[in-house]
C-alpha atoms as a PDB file:
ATOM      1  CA  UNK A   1       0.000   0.000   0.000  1.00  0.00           C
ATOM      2  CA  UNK A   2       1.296   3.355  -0.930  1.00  0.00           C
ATOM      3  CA  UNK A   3       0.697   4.691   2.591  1.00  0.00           C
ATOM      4  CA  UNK A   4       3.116   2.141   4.510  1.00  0.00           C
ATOM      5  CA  UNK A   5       5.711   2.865   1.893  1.00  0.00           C
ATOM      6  CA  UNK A   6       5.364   6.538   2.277  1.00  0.00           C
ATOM      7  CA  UNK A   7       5.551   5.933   6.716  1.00  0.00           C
ATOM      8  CA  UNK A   8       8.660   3.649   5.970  1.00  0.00           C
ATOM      9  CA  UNK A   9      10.209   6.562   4.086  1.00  0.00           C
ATOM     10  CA  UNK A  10       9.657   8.835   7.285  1.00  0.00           C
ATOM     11  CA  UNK A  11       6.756  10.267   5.067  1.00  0.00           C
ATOM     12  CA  UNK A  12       3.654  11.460   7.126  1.00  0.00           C
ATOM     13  CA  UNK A  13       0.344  13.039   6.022  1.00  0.00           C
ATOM     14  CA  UNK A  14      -1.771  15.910   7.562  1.00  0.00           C
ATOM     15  CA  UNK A  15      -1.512  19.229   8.106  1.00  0.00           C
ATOM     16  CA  UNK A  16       1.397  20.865  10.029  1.00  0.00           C
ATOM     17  CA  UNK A  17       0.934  21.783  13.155  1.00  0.00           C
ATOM     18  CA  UNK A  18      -0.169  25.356  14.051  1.00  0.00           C
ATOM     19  CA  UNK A  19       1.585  25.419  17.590  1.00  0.00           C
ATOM     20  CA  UNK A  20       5.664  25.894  17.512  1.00  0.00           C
ATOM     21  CA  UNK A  21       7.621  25.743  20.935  1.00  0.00           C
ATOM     22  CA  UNK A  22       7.106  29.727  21.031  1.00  0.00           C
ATOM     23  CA  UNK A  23       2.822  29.768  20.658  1.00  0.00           C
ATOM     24  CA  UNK A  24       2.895  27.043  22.956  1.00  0.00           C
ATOM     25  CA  UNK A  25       5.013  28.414  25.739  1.00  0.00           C
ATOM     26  CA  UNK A  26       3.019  31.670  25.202  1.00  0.00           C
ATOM     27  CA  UNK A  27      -0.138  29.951  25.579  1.00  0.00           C
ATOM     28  CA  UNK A  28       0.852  28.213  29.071  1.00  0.00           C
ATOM     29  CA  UNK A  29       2.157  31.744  30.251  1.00  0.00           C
ATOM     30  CA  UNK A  30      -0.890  33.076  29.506  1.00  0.00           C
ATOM     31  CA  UNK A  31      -3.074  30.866  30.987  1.00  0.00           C
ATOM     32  CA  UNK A  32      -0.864  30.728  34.281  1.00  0.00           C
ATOM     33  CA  UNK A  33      -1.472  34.790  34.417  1.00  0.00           C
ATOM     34  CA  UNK A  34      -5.279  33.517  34.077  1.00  0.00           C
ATOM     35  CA  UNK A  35      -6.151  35.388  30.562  1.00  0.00           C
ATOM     36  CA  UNK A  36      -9.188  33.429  29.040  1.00  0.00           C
ATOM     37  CA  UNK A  37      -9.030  30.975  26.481  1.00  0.00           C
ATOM     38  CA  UNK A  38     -10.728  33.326  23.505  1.00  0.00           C
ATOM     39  CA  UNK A  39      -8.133  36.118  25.118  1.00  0.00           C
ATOM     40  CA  UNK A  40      -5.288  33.638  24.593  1.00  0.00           C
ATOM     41  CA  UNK A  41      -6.315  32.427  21.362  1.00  0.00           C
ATOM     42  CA  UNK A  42      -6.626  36.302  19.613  1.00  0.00           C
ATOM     43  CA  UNK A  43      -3.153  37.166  21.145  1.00  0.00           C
ATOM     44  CA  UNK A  44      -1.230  33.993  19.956  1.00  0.00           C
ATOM     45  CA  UNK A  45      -3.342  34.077  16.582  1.00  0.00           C
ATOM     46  CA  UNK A  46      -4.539  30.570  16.684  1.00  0.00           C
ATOM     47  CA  UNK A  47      -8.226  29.242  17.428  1.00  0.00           C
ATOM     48  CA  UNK A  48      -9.978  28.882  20.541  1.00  0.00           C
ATOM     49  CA  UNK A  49      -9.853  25.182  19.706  1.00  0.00           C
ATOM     50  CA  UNK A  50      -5.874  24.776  19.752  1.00  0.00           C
ATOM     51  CA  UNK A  51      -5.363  26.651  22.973  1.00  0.00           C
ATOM     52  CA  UNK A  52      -8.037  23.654  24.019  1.00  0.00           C
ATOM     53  CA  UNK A  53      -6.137  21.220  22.080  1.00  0.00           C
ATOM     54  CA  UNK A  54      -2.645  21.921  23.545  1.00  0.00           C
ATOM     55  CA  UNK A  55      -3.680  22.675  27.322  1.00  0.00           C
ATOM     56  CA  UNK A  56      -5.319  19.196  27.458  1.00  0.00           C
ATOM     57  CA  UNK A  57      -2.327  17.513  26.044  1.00  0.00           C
ATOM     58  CA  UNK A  58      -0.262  19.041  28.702  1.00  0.00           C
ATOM     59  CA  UNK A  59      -3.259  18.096  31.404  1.00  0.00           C
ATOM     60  CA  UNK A  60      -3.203  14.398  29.650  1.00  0.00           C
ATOM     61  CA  UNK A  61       1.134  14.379  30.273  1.00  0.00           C
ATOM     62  CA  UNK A  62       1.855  13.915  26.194  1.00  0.00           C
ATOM     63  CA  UNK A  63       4.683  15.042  26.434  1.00  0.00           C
ATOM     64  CA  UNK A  64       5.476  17.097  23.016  1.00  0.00           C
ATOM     65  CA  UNK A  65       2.863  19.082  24.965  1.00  0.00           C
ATOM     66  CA  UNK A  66       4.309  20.456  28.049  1.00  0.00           C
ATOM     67  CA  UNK A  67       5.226  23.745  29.383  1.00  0.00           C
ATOM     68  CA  UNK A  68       8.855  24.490  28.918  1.00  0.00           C
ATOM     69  CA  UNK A  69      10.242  23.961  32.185  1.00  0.00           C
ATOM     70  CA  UNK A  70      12.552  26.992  33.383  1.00  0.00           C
END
């Protein structure tokens, strides 16, 4: 199947990601300051979603989710 060839090839499908190490650290600095989600997502430029989205990875421990640690 063309699909298995293209993961073997280090090949993977769907859309980049929206949230770099710099939105996402943003996003948890923001939301330990307590701004609002729909605050958040206008002054990182991403949806309301994706701040959702990447603050329940971090709650769920993925870990290519989690707050920088300092």
């Amino acid at each position: 199947m063309p699909a298995q060839t293209a993961r073997k090839k280090g090949k993977v499908g769907g859309r980049r990601p929206v949230v770099d190490d710099d939105k996402r650290a943003a996003i948890f600095d923001r939301r330990r300051r307590g701004e609002s989600i729909r605050v958040i997502a206008a002054g990182v430029k991403v949806s309301v979603g994706v701040v959702h989205k990447t603050l329940a990875a971090a709650a769920e421990g993925n870990p290519t989710d989690q707050p920088p640690t300092p």
